[in-house]
Protein backbone atom coordinates (compact mmCIF):
# COMPACT_ATOMS: atom_id res chain seq x y z
CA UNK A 1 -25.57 35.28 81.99
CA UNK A 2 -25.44 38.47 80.28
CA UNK A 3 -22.60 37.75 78.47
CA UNK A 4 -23.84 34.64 76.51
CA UNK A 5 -26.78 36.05 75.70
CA UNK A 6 -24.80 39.15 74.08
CA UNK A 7 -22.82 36.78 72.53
CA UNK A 8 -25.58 34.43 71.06
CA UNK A 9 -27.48 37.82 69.70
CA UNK A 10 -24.20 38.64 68.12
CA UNK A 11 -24.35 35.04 67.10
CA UNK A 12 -27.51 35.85 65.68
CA UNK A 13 -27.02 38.37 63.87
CA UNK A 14 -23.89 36.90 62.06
CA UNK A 15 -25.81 34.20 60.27
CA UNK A 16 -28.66 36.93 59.53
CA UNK A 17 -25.92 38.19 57.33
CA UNK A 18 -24.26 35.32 56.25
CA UNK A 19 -27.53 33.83 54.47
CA UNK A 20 -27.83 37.20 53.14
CA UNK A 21 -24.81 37.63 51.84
CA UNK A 22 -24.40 33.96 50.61
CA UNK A 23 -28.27 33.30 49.11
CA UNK A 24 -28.74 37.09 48.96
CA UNK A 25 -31.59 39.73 49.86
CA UNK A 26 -34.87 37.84 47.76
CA UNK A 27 -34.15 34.00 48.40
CA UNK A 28 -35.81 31.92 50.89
CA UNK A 29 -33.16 31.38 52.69
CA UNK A 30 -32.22 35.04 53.91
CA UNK A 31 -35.97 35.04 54.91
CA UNK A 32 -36.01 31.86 56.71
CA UNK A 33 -32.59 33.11 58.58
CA UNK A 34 -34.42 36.75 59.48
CA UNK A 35 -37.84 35.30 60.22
CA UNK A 36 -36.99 31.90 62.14
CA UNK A 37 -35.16 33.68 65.31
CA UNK A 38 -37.92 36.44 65.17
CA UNK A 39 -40.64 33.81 65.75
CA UNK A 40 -39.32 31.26 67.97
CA UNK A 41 -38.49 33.25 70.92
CA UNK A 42 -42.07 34.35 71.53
CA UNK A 43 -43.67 30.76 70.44
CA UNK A 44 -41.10 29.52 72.98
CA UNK A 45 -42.33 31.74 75.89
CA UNK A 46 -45.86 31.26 75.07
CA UNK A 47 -45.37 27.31 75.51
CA UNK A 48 -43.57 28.33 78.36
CA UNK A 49 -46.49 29.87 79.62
CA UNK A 50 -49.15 27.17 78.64
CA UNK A 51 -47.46 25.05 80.87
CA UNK A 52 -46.80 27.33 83.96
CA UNK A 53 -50.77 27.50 83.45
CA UNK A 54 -51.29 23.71 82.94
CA UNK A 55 -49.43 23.05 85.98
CA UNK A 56 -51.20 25.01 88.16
CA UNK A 57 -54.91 24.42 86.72
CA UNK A 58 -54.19 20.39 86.50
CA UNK A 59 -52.39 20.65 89.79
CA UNK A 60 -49.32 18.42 88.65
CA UNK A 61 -46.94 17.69 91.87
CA UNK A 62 -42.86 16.72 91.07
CA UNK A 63 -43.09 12.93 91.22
CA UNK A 64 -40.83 12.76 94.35
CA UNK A 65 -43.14 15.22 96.34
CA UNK A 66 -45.05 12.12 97.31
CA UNK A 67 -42.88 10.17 98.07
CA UNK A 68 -43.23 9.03 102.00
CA UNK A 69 -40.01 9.74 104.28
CA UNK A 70 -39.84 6.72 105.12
CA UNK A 71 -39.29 5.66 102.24
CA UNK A 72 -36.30 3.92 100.88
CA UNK A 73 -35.99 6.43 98.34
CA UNK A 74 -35.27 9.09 100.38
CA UNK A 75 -32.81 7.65 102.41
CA UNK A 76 -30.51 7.74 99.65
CA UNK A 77 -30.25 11.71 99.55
């Protein structure tokens, strides 16, 4: 697990300086490149985290929780 996540900052980091180098420092693009990655991890993780909440405070149950054992269902497993 470490690994790929060394290799996708790495990853990361490349196409920072790719648009840079390519669009160059002032364009749009090198900002979109810098600022994109910068803001979607933490967006990510705070959906992440509205629905940890959600799922406790609307008490949603996996679908096949309640299911009966008799059922056919779970005769299959």
């Amino acid at each position: 697990m470490f690994l790929s996540t060394e290799i996708n900052l790495l990853l990361q980091e490349l196409a920072i300086a790719v648009a840079i180098s390519v669009y160059g420092v002032n364009s749009k693009q090198a900002l979109a490149a810098t600022i994109g990655p910068l803001t979607e991890v933490p967006v990510l993780l705070g959906l992440s985290w509205v629905a940890l909440y959600l799922k406790q405070r609307l008490n949603w149950n996996p679908i096949l929780s309640k299911i009966p054992t008799s059922s056919p269902i779970s005769t299959i497993e």
